[in-house]
N, C-alpha and C. Protein backbone atom coordinates (compact mmCIF):
# COMPACT_ATOMS: atom_id res chain seq x y z
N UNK A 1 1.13 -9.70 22.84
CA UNK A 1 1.55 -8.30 22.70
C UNK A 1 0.90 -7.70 21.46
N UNK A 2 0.11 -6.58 21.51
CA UNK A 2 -0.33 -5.98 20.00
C UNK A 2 0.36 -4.39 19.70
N UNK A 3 0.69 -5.26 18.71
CA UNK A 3 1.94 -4.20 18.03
C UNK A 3 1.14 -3.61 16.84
N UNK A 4 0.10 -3.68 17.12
CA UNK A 4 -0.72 -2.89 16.04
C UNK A 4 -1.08 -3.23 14.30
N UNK A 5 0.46 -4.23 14.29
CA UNK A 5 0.36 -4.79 12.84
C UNK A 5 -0.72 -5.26 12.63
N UNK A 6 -1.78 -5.26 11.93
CA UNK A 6 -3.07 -6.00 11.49
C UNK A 6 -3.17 -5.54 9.79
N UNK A 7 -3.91 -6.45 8.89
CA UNK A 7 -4.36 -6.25 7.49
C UNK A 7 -5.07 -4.97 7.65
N UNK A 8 -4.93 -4.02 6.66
CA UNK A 8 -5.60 -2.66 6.75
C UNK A 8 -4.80 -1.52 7.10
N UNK A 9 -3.65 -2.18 8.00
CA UNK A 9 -2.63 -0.68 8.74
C UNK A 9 -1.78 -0.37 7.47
N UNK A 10 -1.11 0.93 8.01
CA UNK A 10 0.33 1.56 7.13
C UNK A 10 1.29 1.29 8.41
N UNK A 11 2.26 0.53 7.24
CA UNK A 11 3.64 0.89 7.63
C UNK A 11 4.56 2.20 7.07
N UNK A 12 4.68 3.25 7.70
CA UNK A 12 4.96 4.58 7.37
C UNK A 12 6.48 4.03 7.85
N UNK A 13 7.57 4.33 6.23
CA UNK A 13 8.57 5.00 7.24
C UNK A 13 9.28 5.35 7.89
N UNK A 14 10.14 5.33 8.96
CA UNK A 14 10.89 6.41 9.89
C UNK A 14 11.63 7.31 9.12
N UNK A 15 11.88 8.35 9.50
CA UNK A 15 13.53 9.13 8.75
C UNK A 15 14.41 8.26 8.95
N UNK A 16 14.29 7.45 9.79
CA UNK A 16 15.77 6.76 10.04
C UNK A 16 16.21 5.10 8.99
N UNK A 17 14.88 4.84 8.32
CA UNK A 17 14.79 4.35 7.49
C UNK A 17 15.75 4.27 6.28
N UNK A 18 16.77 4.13 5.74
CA UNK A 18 17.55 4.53 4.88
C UNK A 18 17.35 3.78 3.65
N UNK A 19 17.19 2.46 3.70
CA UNK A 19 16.87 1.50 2.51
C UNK A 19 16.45 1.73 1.41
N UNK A 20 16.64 2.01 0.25
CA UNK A 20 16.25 2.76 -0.65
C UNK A 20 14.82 2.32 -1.16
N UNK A 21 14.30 1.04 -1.09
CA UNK A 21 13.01 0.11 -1.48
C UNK A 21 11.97 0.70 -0.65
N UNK A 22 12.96 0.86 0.73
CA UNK A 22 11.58 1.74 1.66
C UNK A 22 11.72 2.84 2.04
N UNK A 23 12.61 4.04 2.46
CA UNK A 23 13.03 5.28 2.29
C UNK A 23 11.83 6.28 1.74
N UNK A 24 10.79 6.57 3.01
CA UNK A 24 9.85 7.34 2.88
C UNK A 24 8.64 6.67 1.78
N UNK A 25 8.51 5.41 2.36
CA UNK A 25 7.25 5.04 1.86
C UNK A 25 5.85 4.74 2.78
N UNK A 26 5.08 4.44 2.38
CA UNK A 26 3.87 4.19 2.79
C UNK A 26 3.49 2.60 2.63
N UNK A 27 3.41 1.84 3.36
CA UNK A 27 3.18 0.47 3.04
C UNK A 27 1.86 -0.11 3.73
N UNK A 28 0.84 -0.52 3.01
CA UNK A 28 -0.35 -0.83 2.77
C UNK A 28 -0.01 -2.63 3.64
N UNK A 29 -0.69 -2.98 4.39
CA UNK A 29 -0.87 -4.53 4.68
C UNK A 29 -1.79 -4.69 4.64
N UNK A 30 -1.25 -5.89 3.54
CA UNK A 30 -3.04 -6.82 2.52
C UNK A 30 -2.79 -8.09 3.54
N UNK A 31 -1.63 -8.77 3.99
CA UNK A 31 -2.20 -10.15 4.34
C UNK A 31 -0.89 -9.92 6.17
N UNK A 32 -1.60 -10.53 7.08
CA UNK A 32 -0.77 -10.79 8.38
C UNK A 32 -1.12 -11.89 8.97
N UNK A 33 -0.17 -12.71 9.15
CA UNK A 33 -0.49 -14.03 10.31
C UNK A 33 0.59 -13.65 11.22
N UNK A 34 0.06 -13.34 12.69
CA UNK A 34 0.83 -13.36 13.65
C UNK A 34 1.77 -14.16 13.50
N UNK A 35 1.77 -15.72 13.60
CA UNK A 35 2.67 -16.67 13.69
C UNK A 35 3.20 -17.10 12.54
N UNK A 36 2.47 -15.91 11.34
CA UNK A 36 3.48 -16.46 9.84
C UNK A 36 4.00 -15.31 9.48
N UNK A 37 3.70 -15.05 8.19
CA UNK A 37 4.83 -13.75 8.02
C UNK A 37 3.68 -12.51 7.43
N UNK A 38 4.17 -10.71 7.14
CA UNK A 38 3.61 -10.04 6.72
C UNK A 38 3.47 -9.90 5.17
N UNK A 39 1.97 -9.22 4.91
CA UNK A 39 2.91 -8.89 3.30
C UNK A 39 2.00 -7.64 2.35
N UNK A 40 2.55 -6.84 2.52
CA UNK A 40 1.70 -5.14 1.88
C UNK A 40 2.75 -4.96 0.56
N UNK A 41 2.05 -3.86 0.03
CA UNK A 41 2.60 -2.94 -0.80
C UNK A 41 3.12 -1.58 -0.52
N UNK A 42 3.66 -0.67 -1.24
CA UNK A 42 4.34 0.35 -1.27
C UNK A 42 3.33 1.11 -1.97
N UNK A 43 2.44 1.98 -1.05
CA UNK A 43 1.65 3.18 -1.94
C UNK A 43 2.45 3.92 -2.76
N UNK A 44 3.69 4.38 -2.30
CA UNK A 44 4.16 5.64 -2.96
C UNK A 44 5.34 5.40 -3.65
N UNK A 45 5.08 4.70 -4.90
CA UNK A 45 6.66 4.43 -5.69
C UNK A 45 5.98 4.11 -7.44
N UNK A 46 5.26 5.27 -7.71
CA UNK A 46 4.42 4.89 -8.77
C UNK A 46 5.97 5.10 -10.23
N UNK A 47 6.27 3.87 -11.27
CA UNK A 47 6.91 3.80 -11.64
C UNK A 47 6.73 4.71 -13.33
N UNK A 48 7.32 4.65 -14.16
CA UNK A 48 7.09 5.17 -15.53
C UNK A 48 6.08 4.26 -16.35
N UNK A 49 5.96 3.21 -15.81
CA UNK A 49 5.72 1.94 -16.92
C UNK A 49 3.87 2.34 -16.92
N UNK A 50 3.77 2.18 -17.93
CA UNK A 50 1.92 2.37 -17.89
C UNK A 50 1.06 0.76 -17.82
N UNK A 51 -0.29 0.79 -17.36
CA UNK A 51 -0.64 -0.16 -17.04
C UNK A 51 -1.27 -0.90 -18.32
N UNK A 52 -1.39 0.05 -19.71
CA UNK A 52 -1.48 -0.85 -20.61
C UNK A 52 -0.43 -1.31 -21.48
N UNK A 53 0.72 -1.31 -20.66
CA UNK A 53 2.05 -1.96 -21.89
C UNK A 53 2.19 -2.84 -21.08
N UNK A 54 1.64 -3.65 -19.70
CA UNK A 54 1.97 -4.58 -19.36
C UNK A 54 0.17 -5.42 -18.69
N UNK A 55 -0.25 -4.64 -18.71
CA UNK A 55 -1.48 -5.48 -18.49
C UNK A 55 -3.22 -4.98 -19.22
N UNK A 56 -2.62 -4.81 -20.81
CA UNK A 56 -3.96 -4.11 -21.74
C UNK A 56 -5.17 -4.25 -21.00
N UNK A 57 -6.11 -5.60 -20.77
CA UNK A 57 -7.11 -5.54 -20.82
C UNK A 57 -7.56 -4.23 -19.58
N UNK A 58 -6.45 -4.74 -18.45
CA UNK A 58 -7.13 -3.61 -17.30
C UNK A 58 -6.40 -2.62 -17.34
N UNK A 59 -5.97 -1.80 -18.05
CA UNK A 59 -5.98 0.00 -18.00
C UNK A 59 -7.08 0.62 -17.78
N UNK A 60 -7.89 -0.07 -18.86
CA UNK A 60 -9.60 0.93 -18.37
C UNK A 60 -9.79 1.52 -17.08
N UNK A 61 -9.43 0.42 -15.99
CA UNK A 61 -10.23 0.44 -14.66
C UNK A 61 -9.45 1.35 -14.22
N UNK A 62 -8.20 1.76 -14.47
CA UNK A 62 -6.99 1.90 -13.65
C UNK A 62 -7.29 3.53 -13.00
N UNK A 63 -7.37 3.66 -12.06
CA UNK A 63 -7.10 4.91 -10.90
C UNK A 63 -5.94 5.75 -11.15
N UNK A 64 -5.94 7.05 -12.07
CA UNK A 64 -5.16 8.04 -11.93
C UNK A 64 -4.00 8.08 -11.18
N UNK A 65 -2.47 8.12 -10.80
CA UNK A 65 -1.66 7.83 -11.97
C UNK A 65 -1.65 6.17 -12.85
N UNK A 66 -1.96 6.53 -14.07
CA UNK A 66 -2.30 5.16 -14.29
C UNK A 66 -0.98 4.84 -14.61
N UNK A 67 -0.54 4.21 -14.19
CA UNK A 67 0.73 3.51 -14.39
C UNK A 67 0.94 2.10 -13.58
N UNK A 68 1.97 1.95 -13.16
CA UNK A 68 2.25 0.73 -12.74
C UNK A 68 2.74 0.97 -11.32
N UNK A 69 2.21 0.71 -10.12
CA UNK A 69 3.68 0.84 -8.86
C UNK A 69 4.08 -0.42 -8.45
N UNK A 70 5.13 0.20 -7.90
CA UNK A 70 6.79 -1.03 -7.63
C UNK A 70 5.75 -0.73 -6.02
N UNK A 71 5.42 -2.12 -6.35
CA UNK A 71 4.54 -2.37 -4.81
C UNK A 71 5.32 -3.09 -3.83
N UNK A 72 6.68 -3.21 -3.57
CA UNK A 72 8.05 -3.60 -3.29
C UNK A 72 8.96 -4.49 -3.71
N UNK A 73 10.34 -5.15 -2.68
CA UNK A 73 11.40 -5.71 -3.99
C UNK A 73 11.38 -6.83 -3.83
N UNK A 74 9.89 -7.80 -3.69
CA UNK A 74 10.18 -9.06 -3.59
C UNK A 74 8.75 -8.64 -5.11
N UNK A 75 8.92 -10.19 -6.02
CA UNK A 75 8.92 -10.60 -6.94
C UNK A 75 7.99 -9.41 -8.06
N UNK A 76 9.42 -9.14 -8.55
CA UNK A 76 9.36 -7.72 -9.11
C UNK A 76 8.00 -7.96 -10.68
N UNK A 77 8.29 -9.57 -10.86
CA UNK A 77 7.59 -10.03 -12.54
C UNK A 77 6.68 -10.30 -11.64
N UNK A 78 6.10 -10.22 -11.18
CA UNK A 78 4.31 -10.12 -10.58
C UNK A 78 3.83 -9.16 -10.42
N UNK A 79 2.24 -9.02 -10.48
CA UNK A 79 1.52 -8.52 -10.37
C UNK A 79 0.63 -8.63 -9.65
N UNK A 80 -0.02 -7.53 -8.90
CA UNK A 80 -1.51 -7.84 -7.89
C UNK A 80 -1.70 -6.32 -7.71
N UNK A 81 -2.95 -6.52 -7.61
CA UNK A 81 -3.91 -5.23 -7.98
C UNK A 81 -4.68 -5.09 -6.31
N UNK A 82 -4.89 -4.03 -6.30
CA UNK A 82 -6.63 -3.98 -5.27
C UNK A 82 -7.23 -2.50 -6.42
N UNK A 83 -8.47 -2.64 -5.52
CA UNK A 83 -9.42 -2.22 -5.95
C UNK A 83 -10.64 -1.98 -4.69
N UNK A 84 -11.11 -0.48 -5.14
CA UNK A 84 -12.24 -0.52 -4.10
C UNK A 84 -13.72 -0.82 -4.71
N UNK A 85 -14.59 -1.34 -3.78
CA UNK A 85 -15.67 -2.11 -4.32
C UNK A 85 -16.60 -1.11 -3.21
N UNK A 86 -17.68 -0.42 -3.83
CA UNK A 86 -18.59 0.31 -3.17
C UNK A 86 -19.74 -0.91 -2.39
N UNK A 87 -20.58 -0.68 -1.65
CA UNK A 87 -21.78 -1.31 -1.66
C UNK A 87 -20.85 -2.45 -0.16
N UNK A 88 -22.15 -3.88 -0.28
CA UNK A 88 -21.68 -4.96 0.59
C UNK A 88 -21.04 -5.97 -0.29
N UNK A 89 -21.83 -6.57 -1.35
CA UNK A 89 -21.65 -7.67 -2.30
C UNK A 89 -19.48 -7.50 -2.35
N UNK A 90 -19.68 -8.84 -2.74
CA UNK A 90 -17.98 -9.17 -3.08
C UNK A 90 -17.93 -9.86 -4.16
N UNK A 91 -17.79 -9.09 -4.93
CA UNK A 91 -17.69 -9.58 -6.97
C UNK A 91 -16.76 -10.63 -7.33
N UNK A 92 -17.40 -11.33 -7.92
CA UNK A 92 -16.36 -12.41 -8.43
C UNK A 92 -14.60 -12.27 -8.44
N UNK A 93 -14.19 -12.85 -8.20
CA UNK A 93 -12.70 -12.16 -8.53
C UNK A 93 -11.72 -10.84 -7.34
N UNK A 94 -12.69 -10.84 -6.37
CA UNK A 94 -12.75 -9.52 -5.31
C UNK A 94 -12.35 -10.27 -4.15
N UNK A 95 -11.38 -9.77 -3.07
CA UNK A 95 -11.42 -10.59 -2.11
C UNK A 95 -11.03 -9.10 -0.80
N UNK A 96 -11.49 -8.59 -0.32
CA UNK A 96 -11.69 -7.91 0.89
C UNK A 96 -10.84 -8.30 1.57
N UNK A 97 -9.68 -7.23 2.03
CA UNK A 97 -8.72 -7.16 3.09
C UNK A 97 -9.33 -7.73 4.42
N UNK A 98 -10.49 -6.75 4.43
CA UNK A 98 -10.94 -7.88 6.08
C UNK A 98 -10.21 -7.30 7.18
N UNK A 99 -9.22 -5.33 6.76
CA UNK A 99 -8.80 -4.65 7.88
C UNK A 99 -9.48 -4.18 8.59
N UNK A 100 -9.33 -2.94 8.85
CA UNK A 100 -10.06 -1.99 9.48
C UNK A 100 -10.79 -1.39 8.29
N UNK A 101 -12.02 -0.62 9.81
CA UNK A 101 -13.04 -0.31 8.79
C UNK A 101 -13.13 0.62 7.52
N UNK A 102 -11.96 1.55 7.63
CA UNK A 102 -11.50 2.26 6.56
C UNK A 102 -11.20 2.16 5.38
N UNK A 103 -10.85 0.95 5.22
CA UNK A 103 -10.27 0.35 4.07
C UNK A 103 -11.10 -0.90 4.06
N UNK A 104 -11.99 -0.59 4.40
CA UNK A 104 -12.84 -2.29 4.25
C UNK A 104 -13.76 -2.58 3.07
N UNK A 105 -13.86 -1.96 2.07
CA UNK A 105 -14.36 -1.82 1.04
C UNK A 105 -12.95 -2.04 -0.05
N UNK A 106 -11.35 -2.06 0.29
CA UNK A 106 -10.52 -2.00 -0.82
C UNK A 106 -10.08 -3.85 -0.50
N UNK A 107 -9.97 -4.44 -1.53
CA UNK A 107 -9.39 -5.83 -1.89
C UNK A 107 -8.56 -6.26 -2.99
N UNK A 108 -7.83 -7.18 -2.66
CA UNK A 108 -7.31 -7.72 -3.98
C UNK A 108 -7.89 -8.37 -5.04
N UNK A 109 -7.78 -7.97 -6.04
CA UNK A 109 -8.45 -8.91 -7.41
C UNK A 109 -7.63 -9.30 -7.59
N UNK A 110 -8.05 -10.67 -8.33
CA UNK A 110 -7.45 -11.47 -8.87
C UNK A 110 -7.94 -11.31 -10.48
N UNK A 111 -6.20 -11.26 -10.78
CA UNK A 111 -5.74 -10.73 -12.43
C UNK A 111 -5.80 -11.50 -13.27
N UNK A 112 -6.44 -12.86 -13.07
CA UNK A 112 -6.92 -13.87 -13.94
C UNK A 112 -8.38 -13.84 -14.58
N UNK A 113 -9.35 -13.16 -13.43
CA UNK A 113 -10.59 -13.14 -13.87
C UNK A 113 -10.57 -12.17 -15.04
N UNK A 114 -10.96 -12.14 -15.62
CA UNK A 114 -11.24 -11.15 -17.05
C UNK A 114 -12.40 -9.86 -16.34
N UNK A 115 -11.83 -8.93 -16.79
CA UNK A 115 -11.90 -7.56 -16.25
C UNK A 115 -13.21 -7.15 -16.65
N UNK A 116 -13.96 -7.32 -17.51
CA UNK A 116 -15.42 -7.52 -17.41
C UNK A 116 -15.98 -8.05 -16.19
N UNK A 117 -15.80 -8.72 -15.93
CA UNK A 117 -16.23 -9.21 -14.76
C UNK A 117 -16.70 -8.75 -13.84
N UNK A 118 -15.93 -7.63 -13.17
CA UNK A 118 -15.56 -6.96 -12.24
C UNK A 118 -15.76 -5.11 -12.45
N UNK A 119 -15.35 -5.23 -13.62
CA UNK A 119 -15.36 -3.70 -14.32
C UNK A 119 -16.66 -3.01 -13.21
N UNK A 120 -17.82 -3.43 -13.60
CA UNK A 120 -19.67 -2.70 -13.24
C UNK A 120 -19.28 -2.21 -11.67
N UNK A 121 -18.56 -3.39 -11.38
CA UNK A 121 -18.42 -3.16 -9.31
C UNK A 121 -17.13 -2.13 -8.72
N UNK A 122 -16.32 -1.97 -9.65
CA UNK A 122 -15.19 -0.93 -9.29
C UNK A 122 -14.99 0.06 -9.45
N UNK A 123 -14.74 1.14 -8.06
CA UNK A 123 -14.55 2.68 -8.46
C UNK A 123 -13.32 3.27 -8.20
N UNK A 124 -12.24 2.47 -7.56
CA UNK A 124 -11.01 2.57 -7.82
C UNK A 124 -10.10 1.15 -8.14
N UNK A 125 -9.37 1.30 -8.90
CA UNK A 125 -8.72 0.63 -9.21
C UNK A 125 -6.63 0.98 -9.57
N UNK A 126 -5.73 -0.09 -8.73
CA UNK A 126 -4.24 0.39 -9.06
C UNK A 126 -3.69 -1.22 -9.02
N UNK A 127 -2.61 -1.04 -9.65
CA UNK A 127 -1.96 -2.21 -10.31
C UNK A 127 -0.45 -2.26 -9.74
N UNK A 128 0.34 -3.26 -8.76
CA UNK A 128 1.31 -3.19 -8.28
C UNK A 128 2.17 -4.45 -8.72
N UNK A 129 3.78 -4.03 -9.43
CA UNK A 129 4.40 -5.16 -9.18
C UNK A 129 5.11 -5.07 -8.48
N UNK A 130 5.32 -6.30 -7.99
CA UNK A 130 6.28 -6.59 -6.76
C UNK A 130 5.29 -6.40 -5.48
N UNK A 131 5.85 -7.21 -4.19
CA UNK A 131 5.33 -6.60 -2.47
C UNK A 131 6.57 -6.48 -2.19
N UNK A 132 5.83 -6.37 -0.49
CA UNK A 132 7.10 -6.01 0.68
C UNK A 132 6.86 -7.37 1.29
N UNK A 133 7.43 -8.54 1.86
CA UNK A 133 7.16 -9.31 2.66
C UNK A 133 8.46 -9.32 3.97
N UNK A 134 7.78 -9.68 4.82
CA UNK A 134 8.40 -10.07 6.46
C UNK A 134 7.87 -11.25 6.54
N UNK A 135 9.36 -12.22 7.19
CA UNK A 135 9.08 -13.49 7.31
C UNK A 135 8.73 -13.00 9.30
N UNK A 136 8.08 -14.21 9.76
CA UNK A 136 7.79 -14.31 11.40
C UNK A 136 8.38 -13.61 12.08
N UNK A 137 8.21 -12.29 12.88
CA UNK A 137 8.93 -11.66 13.82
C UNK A 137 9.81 -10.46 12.86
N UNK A 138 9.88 -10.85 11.44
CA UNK A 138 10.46 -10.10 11.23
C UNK A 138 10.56 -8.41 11.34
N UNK A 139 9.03 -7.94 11.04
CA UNK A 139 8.63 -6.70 11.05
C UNK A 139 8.53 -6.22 12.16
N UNK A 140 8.44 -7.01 13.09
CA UNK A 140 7.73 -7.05 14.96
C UNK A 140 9.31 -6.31 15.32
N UNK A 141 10.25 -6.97 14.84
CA UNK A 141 11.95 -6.29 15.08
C UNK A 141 11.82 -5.04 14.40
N UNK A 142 11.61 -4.74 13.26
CA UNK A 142 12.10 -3.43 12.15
C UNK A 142 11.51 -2.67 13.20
N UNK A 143 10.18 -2.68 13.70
CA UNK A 143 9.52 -1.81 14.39
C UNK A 143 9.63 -1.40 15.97
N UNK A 144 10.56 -2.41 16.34
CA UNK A 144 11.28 -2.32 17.72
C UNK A 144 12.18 -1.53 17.44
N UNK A 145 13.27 -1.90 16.46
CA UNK A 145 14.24 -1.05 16.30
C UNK A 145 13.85 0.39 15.65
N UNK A 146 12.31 0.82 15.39
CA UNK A 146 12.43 2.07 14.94
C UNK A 146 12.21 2.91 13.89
N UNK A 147 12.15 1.64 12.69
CA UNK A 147 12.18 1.81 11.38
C UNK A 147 10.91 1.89 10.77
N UNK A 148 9.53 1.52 11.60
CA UNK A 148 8.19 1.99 11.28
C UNK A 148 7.53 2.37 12.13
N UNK A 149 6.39 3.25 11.51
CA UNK A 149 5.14 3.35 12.68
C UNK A 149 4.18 2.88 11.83
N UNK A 150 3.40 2.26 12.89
CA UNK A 150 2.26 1.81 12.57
C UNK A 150 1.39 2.85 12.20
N UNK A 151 0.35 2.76 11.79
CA UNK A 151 -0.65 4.03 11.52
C UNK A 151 -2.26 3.56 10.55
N UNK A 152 -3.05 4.17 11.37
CA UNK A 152 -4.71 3.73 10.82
C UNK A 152 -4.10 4.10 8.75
N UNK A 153 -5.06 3.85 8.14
CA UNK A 153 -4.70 3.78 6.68
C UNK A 153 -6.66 4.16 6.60
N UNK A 154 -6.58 5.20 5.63
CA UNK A 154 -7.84 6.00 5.34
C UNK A 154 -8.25 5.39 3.72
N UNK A 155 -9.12 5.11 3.03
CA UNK A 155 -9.64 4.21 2.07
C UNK A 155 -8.54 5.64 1.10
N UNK A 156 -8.16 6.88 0.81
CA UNK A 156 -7.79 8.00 -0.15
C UNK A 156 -6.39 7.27 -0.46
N UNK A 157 -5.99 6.94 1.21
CA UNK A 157 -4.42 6.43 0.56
C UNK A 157 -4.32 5.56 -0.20
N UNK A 158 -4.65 4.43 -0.17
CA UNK A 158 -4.33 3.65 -1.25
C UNK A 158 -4.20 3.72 -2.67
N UNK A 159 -5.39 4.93 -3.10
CA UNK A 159 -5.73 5.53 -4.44
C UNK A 159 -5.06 6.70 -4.17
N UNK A 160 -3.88 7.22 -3.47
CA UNK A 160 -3.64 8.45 -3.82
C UNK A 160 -3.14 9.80 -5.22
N UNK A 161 -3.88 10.04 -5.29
CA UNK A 161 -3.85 10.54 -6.53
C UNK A 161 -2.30 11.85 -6.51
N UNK A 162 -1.94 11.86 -5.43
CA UNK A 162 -0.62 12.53 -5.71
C UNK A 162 0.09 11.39 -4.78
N UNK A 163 0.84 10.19 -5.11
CA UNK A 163 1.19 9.45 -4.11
C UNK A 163 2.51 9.59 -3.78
N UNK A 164 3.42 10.90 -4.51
CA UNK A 164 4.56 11.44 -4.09
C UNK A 164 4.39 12.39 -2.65
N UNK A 165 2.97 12.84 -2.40
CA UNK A 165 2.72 13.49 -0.95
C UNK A 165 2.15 12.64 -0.12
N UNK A 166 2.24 11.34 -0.49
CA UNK A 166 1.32 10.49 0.80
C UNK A 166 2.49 10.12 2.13
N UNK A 167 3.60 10.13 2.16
CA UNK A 167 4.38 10.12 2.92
C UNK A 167 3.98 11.27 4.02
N UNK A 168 4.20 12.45 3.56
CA UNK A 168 3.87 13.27 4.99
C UNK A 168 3.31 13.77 4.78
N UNK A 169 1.93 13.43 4.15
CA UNK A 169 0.48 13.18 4.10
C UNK A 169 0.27 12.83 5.51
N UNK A 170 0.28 11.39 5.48
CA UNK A 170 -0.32 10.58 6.59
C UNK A 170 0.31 11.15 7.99
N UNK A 171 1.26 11.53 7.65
CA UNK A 171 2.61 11.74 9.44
C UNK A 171 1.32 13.17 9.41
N UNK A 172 1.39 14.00 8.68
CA UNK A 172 0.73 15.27 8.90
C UNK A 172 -0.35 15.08 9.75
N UNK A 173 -1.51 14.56 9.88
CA UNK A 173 -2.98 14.02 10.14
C UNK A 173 -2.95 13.48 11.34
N UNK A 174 -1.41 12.69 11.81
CA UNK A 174 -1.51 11.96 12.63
C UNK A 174 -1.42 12.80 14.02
N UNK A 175 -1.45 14.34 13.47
CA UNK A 175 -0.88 15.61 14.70
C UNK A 175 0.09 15.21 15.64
N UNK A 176 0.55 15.88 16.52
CA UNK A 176 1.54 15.82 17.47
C UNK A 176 3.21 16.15 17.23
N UNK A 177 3.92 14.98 17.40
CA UNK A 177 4.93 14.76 17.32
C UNK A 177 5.29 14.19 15.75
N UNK A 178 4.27 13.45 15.38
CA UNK A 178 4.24 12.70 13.91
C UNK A 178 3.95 13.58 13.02
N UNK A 179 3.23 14.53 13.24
CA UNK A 179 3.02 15.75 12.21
C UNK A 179 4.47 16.50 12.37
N UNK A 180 5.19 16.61 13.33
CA UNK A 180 6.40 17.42 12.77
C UNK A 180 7.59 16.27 12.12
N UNK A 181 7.54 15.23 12.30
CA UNK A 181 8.33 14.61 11.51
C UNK A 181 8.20 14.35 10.24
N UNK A 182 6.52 14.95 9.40
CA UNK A 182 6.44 14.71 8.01
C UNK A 182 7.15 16.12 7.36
N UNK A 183 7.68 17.08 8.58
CA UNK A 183 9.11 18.09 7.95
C UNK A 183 9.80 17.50 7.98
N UNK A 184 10.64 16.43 8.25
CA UNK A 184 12.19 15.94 8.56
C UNK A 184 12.65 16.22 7.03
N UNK A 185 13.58 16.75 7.09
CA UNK A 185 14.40 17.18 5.72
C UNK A 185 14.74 16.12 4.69
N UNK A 186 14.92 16.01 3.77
CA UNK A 186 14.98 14.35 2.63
C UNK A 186 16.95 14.48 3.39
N UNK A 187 17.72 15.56 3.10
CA UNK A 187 19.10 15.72 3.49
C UNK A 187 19.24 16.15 4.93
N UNK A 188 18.99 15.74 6.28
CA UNK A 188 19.36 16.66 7.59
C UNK A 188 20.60 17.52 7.62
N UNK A 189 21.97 17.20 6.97
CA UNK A 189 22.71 17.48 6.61
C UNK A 189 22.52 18.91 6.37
N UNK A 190 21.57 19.10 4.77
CA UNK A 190 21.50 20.39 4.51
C UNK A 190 20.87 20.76 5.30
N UNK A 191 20.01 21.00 6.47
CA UNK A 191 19.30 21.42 7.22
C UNK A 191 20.10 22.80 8.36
């Protein structure tokens, strides 16, 4: 059955979503094994914390808002970065999602290599603690029951430079029916 989940997609989402960790986010998938579990970040939850009070050497690189995002609520004292890498070459320390072709230039670095390294080859760069992970089947359910859509992921989102509009950003683009749900009210209530 293809449920569309693959490395490279967004998990956008639903209104019906209530969870406060995910409640109108955008979620990036860096790693998927059908028969193991998922595991992305949260584009849109960029926090106060700046990226040089917790990781000096790489602020330099860091992609406008430079700060830190709560890339979801599993292991909040970690860190993992991507970064987009222009060209073919794959720089030391660089490891290519390997999604779709949109995002096939953005990868995870690894935050051990010393940022020289890498610096010459990067033209965006963002810094996430914490992921989102789904153990086996897990997400395959959230998305039965409703609570995501799948959706292509364009190389801008990941670096979004206003990542408080990437939510119905993406629903907008997607036209139809998905473009009117990036109106759904934050309160229906007040509506």
């Amino acid at each position: 059955m293809d449920d569309g989940i693959s490395t490279g997609r967004l998990l956008v989402a639903t209104p019906q979503l209530v969870d406060p960790n995910f409640r109108r986010s955008v979620v990036l998938i860096v790693e998927h094994e059908p028969e193991g579990g998922t595991l992305g970040v949260v584009l849109n939850r960029p926090t106060e914390v700046p990226v040089d009070q917790v990781l000096p050497p790489w602020s330099e690189l860091v992609t406008g808002p430079s700060v830190v995002f709560q890339g979801g609520p599993v292991a909040l004292d970690s860190a993992l970065a991507l970064a987009h890498v222009p060209g073919t070459d794959e720089p030391l320390g660089w490891r290519a999602l390997n999604g779709s072709p949109a995002v096939a230039r953005v990868g995870l670095v690894d935050l051990d290599v010393p940022p020289e390294i890498i610096a010459p080859e990067v033209v965006r760069f963002r810094v996430f603690a914490g992921y989102a992970g789904w153990g086996t089947g897990q997400l395959r359910s959230e998305i039965e029951d409703g609570a995501w859509y799948v959706l292509p992921a364009e190389s801008g989102d990941v670096f979004a430079e206003d990542p408080d509009g990437l939510w119905p950003a993406v629903l907008r683009r997607q036209g139809g029916e998905l473009a009117f749900v990036a109106t759904f009210p934050e309160d229906p209530s007040l509506n």
